[in-house]
N, C-alpha and C. Protein backbone atom coordinates (compact mmCIF):
# COMPACT_ATOMS: atom_id res chain seq x y z
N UNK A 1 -11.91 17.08 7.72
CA UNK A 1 -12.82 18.21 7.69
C UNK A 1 -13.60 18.30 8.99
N UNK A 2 -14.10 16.86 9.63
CA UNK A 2 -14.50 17.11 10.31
C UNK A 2 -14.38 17.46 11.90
N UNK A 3 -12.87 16.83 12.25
CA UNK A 3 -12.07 16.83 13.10
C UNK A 3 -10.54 18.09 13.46
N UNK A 4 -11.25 18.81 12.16
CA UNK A 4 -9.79 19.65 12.22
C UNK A 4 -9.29 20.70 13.38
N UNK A 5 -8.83 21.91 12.77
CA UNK A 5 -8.29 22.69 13.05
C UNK A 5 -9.67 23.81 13.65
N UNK A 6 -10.10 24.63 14.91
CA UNK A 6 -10.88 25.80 15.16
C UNK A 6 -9.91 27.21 14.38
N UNK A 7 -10.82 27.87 13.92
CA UNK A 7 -10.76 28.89 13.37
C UNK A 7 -10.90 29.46 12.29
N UNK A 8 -11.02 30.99 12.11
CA UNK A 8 -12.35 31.54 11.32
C UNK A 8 -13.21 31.05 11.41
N UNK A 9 -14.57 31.33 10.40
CA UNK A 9 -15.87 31.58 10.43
C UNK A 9 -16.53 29.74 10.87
N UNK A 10 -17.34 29.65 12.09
CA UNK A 10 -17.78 28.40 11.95
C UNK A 10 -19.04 27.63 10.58
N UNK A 11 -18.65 26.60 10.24
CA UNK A 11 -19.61 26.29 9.05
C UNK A 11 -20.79 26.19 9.62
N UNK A 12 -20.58 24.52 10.70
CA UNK A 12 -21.05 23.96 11.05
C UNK A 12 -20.54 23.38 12.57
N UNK A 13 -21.32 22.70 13.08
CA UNK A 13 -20.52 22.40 14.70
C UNK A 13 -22.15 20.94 14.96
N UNK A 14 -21.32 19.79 15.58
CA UNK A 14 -22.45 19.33 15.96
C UNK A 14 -21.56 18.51 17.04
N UNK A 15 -21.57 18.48 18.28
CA UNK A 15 -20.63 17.79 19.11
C UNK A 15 -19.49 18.48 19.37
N UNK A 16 -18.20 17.06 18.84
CA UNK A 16 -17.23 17.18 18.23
C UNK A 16 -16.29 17.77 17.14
N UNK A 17 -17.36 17.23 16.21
CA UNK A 17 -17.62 18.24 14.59
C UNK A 17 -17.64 19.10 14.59
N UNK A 18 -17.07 20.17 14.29
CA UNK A 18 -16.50 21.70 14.22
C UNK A 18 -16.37 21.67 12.83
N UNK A 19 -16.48 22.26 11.71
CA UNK A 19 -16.42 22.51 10.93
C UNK A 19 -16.02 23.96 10.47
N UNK A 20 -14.76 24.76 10.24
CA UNK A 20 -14.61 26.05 9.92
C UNK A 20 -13.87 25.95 9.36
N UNK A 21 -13.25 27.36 8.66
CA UNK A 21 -12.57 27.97 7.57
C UNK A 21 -11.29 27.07 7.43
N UNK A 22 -10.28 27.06 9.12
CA UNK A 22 -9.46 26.86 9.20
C UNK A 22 -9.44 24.85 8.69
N UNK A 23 -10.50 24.34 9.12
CA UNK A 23 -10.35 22.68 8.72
C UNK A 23 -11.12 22.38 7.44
N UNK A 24 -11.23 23.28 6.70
CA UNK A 24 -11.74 23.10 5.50
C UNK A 24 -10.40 23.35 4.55
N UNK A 25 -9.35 24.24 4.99
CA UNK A 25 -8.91 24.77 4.58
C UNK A 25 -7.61 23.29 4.42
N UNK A 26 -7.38 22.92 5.94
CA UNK A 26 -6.33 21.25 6.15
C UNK A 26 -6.80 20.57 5.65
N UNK A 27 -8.19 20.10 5.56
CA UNK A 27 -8.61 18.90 4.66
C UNK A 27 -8.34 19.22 3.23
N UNK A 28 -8.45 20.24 2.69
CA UNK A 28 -8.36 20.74 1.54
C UNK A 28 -6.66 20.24 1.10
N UNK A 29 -5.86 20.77 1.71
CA UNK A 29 -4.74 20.57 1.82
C UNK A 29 -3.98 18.87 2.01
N UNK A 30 -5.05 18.61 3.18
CA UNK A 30 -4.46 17.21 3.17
C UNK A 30 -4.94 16.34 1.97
N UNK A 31 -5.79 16.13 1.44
CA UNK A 31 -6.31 16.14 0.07
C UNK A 31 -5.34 16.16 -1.03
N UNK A 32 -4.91 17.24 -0.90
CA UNK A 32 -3.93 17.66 -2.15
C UNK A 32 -2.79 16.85 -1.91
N UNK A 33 -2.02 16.82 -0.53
CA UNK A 33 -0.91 16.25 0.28
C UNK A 33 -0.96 14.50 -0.36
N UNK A 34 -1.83 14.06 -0.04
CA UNK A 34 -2.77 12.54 -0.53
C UNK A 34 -2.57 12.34 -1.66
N UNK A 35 -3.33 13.08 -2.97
CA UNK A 35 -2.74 12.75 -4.32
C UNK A 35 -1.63 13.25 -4.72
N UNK A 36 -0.59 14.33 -4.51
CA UNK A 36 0.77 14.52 -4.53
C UNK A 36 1.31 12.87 -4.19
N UNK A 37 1.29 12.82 -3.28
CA UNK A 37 2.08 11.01 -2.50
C UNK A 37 1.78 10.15 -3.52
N UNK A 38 0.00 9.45 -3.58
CA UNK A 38 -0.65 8.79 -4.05
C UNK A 38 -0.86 8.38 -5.19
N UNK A 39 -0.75 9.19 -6.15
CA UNK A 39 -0.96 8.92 -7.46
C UNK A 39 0.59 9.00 -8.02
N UNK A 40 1.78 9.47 -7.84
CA UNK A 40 2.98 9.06 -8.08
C UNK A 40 3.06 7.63 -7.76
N UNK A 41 3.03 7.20 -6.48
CA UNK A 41 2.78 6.05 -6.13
C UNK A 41 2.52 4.88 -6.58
N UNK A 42 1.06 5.04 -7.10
CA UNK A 42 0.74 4.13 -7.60
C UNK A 42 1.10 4.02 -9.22
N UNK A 43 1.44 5.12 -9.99
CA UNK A 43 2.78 4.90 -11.36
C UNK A 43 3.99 3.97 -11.13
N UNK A 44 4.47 4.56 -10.09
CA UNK A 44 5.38 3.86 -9.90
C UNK A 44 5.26 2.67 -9.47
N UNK A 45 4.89 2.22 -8.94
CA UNK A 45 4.49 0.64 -8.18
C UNK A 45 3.76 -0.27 -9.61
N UNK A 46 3.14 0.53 -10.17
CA UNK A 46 2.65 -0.43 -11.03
C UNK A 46 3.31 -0.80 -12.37
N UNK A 47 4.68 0.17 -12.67
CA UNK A 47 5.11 -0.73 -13.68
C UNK A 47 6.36 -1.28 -12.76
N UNK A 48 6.57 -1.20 -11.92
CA UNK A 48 7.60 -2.25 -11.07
C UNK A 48 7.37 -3.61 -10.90
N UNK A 49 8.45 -4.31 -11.39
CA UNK A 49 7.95 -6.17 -11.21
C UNK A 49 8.53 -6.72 -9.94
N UNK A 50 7.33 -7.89 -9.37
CA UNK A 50 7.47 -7.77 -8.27
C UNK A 50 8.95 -8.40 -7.93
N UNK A 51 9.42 -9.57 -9.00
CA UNK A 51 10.77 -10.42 -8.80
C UNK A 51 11.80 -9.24 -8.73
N UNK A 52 11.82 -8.13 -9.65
CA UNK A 52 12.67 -7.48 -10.07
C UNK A 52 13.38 -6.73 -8.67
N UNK A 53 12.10 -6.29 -7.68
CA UNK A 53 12.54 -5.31 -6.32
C UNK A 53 12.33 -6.68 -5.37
N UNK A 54 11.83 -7.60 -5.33
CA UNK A 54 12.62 -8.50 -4.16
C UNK A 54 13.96 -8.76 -4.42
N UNK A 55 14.46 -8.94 -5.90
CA UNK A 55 15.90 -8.97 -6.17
C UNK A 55 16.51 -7.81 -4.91
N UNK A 56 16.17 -6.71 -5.69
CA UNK A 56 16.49 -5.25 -5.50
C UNK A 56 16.85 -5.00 -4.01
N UNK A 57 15.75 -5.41 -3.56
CA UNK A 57 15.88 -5.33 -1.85
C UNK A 57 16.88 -6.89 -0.97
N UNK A 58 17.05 -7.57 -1.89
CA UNK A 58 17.73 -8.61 -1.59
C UNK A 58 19.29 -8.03 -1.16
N UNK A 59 19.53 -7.91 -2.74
CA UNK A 59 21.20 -7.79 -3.25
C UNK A 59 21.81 -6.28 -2.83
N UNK A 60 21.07 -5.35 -2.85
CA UNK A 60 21.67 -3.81 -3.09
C UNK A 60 21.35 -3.45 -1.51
N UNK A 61 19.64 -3.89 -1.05
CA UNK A 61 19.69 -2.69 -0.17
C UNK A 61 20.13 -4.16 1.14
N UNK A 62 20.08 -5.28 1.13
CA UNK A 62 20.73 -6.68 2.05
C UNK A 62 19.64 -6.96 3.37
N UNK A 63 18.26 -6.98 2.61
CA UNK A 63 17.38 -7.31 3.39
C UNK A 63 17.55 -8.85 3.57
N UNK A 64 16.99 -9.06 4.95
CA UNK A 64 17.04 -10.86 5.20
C UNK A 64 15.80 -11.31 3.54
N UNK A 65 16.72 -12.16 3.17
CA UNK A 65 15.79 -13.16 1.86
C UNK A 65 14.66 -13.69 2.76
N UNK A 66 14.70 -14.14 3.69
CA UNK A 66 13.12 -14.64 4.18
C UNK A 66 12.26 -13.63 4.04
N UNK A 67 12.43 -12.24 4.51
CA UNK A 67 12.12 -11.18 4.93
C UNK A 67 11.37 -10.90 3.60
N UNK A 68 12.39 -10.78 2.61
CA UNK A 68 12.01 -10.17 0.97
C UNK A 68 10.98 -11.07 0.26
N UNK A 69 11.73 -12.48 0.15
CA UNK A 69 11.22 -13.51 -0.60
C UNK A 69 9.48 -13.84 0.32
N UNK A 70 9.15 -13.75 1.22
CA UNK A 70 8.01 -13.88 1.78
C UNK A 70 6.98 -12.73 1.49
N UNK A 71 7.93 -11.36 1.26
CA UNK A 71 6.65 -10.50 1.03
C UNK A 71 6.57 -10.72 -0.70
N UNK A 72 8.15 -11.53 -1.53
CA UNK A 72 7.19 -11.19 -3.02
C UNK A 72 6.07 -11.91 -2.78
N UNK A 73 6.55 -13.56 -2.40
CA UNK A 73 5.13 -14.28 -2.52
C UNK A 73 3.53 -13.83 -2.09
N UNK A 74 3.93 -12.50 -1.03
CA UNK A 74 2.61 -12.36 -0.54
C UNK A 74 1.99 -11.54 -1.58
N UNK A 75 2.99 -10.59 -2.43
CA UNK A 75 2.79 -9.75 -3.88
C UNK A 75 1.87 -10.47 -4.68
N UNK A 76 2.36 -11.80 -4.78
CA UNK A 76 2.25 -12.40 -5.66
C UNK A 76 0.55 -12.95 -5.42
N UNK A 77 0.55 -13.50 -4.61
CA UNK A 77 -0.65 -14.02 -3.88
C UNK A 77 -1.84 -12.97 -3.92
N UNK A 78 -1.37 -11.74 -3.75
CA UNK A 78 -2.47 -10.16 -3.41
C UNK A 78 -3.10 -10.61 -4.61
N UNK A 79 -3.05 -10.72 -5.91
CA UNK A 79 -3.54 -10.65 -7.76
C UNK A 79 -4.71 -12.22 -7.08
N UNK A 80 -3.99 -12.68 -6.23
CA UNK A 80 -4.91 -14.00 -6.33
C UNK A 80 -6.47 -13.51 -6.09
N UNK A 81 -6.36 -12.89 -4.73
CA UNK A 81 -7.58 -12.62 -3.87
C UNK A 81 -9.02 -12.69 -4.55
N UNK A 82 -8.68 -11.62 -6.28
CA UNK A 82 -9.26 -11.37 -7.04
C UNK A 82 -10.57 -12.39 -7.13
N UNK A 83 -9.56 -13.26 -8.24
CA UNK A 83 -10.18 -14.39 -8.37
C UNK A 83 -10.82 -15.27 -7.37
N UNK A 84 -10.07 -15.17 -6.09
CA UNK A 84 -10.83 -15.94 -5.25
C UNK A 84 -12.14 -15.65 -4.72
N UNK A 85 -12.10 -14.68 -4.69
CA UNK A 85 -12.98 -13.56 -4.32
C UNK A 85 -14.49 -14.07 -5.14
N UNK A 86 -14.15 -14.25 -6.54
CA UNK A 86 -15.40 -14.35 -7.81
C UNK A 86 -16.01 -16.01 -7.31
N UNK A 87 -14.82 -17.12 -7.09
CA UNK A 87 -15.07 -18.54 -7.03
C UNK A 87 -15.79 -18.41 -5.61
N UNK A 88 -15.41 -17.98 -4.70
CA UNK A 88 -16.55 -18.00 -3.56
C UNK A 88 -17.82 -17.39 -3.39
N UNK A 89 -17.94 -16.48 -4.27
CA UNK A 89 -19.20 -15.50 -4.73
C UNK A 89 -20.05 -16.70 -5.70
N UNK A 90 -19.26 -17.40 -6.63
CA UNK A 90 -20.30 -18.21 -7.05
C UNK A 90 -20.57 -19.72 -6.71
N UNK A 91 -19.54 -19.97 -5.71
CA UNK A 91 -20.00 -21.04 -4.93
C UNK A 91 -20.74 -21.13 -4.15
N UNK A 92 -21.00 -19.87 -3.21
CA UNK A 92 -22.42 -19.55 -2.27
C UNK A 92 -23.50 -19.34 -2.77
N UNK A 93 -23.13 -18.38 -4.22
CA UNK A 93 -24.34 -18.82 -5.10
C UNK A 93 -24.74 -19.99 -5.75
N UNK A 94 -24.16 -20.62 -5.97
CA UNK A 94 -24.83 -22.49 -6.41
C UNK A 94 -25.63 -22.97 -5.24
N UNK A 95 -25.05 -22.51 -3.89
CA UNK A 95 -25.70 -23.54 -2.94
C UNK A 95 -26.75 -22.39 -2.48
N UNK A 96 -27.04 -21.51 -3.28
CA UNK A 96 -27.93 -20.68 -2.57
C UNK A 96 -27.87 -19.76 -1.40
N UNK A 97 -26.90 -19.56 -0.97
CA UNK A 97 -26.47 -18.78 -0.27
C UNK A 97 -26.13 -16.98 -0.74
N UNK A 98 -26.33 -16.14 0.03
CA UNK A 98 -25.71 -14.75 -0.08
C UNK A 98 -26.48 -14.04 -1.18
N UNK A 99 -27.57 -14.69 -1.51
CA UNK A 99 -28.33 -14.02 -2.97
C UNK A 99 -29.52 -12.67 -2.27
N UNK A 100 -29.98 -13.04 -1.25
CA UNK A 100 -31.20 -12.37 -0.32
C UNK A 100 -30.02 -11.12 0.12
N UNK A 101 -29.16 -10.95 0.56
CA UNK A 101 -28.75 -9.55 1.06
C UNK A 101 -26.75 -9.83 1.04
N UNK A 102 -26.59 -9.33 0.33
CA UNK A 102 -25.09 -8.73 0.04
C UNK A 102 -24.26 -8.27 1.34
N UNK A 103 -24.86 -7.65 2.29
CA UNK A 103 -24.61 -6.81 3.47
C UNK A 103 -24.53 -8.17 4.61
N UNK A 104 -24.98 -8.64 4.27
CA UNK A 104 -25.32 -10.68 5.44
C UNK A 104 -24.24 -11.24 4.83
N UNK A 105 -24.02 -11.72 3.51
CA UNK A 105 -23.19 -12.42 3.00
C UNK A 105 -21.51 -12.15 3.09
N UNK A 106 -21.46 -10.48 3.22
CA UNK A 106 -19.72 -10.32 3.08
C UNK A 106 -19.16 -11.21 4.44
N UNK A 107 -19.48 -11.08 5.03
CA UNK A 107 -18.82 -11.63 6.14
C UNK A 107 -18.25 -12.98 6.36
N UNK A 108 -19.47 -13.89 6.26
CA UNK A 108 -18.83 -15.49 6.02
C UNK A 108 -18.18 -15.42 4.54
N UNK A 109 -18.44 -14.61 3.39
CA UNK A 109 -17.45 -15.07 2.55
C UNK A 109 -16.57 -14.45 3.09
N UNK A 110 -16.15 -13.35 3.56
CA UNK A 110 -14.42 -12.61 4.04
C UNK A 110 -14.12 -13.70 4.89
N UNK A 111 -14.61 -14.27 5.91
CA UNK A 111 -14.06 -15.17 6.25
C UNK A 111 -13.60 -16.47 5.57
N UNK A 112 -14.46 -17.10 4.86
CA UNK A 112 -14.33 -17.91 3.87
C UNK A 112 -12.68 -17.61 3.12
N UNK A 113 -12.79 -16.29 2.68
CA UNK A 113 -11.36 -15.71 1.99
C UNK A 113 -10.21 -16.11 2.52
N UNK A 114 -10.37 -15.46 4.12
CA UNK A 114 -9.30 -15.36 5.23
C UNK A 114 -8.57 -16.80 5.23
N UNK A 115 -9.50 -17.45 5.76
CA UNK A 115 -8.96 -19.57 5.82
C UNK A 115 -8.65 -20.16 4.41
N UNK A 116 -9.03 -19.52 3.27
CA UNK A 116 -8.04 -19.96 2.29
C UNK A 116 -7.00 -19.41 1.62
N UNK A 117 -6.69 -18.40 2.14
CA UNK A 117 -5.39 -17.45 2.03
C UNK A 117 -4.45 -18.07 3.02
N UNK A 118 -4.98 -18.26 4.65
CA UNK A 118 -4.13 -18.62 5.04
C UNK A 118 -3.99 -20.36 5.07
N UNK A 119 -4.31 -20.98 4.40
CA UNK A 119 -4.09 -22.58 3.51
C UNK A 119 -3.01 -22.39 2.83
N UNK A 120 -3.35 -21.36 1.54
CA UNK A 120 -2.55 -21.47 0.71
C UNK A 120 -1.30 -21.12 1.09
N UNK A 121 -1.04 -19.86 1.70
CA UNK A 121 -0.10 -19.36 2.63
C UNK A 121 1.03 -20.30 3.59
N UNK A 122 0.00 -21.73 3.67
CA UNK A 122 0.93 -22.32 4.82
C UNK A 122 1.35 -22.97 4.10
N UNK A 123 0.96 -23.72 2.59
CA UNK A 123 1.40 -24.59 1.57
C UNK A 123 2.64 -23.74 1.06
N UNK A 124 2.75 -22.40 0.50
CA UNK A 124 3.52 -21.66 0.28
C UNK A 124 4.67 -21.88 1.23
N UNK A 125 4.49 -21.44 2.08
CA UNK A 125 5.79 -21.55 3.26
C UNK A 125 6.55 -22.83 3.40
N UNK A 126 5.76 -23.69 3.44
CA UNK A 126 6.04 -25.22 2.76
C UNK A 126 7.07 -25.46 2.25
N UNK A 127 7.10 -24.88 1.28
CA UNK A 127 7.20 -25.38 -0.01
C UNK A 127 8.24 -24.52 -0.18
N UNK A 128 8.37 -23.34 0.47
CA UNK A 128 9.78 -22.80 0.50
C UNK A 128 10.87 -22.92 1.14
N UNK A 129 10.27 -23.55 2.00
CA UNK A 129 11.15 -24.64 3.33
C UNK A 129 11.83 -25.35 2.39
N UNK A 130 11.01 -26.23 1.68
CA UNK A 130 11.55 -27.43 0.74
C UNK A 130 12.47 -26.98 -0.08
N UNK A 131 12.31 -25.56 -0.38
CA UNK A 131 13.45 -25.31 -1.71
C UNK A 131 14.70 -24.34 -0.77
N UNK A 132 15.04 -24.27 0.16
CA UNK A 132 15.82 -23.67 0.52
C UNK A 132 15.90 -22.33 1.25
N UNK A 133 14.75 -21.80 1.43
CA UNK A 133 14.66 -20.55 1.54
C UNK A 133 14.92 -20.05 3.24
N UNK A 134 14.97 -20.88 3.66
CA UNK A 134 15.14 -20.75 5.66
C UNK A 134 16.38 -21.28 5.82
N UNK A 135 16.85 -21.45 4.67
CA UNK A 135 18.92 -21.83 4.89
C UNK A 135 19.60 -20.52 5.44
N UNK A 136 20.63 -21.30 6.55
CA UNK A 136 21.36 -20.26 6.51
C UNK A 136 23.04 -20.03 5.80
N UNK A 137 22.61 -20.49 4.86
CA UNK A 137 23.98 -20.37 3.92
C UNK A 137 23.19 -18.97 3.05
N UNK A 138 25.17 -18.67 1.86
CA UNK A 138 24.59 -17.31 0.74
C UNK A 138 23.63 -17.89 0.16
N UNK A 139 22.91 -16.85 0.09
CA UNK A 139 21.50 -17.51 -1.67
C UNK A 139 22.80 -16.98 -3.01
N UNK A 140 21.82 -17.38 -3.88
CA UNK A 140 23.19 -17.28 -4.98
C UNK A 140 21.35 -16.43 -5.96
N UNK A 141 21.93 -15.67 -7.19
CA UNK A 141 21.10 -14.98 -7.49
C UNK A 141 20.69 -15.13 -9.01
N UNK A 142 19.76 -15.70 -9.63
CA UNK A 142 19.68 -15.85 -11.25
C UNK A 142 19.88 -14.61 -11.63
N UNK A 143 19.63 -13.56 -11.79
CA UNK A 143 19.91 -12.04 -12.18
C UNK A 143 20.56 -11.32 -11.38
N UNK A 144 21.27 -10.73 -11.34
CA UNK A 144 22.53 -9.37 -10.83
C UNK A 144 21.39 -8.03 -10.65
N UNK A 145 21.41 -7.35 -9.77
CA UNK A 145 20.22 -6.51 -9.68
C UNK A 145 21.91 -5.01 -9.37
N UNK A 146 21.21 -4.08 -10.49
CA UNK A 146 21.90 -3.16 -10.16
C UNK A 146 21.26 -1.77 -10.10
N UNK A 147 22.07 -0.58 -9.64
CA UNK A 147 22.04 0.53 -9.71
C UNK A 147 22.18 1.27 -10.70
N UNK A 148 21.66 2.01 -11.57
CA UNK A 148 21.88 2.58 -13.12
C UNK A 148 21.78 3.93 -12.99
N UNK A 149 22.35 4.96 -13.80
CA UNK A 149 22.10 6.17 -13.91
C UNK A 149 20.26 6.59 -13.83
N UNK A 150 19.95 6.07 -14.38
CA UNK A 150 18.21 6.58 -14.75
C UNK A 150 17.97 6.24 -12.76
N UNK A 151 18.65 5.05 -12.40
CA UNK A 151 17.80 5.32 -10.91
C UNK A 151 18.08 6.66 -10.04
N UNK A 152 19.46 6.68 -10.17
CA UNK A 152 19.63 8.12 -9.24
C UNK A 152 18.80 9.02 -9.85
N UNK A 153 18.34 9.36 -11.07
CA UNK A 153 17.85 10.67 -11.66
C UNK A 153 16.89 10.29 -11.06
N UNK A 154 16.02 9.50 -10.80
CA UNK A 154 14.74 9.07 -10.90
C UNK A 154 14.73 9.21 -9.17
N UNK A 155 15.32 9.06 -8.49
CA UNK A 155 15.59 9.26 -7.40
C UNK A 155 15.41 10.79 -6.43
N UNK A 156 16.63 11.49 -7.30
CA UNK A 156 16.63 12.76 -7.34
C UNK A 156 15.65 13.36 -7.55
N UNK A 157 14.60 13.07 -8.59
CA UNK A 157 13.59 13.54 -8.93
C UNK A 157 12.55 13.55 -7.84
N UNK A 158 12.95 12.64 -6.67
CA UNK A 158 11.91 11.80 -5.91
C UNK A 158 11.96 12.92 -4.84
N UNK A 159 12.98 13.22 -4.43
CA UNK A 159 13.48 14.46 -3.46
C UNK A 159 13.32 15.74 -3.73
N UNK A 160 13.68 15.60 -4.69
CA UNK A 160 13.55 17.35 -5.42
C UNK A 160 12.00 17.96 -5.34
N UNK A 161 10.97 16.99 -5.72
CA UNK A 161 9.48 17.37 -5.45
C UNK A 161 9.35 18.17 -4.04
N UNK A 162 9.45 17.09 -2.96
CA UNK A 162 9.28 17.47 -1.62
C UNK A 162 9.80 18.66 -1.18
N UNK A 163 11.18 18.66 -1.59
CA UNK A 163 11.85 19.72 -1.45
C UNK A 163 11.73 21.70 -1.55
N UNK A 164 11.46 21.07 -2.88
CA UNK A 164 11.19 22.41 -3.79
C UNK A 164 9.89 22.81 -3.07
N UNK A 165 8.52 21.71 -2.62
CA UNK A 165 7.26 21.77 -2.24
C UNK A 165 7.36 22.65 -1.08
N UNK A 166 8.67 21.99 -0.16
CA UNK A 166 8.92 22.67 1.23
C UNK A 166 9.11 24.49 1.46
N UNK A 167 10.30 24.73 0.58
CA UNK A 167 10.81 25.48 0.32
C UNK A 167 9.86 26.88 -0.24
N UNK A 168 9.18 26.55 -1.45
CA UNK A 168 7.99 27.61 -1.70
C UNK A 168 7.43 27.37 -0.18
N UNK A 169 6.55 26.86 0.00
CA UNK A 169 5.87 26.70 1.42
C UNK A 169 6.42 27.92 2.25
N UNK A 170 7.89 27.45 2.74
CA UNK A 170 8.61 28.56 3.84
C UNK A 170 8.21 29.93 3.13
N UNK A 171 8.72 30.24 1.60
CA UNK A 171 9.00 31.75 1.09
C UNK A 171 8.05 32.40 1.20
N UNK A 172 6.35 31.62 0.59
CA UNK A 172 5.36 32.07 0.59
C UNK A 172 4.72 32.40 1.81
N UNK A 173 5.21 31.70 2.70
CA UNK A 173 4.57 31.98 4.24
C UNK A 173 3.44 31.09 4.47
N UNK A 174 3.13 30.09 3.89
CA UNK A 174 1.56 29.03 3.57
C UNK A 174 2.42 28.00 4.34
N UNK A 175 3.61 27.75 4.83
CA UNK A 175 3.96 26.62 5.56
C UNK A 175 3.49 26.69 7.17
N UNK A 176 2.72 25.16 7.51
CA UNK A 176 2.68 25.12 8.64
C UNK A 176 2.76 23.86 9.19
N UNK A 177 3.59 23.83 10.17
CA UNK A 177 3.97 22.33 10.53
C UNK A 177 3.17 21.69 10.96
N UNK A 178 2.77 20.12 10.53
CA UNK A 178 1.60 19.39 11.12
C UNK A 178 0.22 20.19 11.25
N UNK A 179 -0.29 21.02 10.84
CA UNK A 179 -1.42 21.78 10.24
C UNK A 179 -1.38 22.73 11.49
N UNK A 180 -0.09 22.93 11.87
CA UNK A 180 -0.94 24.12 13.76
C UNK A 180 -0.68 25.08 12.93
């Protein structure tokens, strides 16, 4: 909104900040653009398991297994933060720390966070060393990860949005590339 597009009526202007018809109109839009993407997104991602698409991206689409198997664990690890997050909040609080101002405190705990993510992280890597995972022989796979009818539909479906989105856009005459 505040950086947009000049033209029509000015709102507002202070600097940089331009504010008119025309960037009220892209933010508005990019907005819409945002939860169109965004909220599909996050449906989808959230009933997806994370073993199920490191399979997925393993076997079908033949990503390097270090490559895959390192980001499930990091999947896996993200749910941790949570919790870690609460145990260092009340460990600074036992020792008295971070209680006087919230705005002072994020910092040494984010850091605090940072050095035990990357602990655990290096134990992780470890430990996948140990089980095989930096071999360069085949991995062999407990589950068969396949392609099913419902994915192409589901697929199709994935394209067809954009598409169809594009298309009105052109007919109606409301299409404009990169907001010029």
């Amino acid at each position: 909104l505040l950086y947009g597009k000049e033209g029509g009526e000015t709102w507002w202007q202070w600097g940089l900040m331009h504010i008119t018809d025309r960037s009220a109109e892209l933010a508005v839009a990019t907005g819409i653009r945002i939860l169109a993407i965004g909220i599909p997104a996050i449906i989808a991602v959230l009933g997806i398991d994370a073993t199920d698409l490191a399979d997925a991206f393993s076997q079908i689409l033949r990503l390097p297994d270090r490559f895959v198997y390192g980001g499930l664990a990091g999947m896996r690890l993200f749910s941790v933060l949570h919790d870690d997050w609460a145990a260092l909040t009340a460990s600074r609080r036992s020792r008295g720390l971070g209680d006087e101002n919230k705005v002072k405190a994020f910092l040494p705990q984010t850091f605090a966070l940072l050095v035990l993510s990357i602990r655990r992280s290096t134990t992780l890597a470890t430990a996948m060393e140990a089980r095989g995972f930096g071999g360069d022989g085949p991995r062999s796979h407990a589950r068969v990860s396949t392609v099913d009818v419902l994915d192409w539909v589901y697929l199709g479906v994935c394209l067809a949005i954009p598409v169809i989105a594009l298309i009105t856009a052109v007919f109606t005459g409301s299409f404009s590339f990169l907001g010029q």
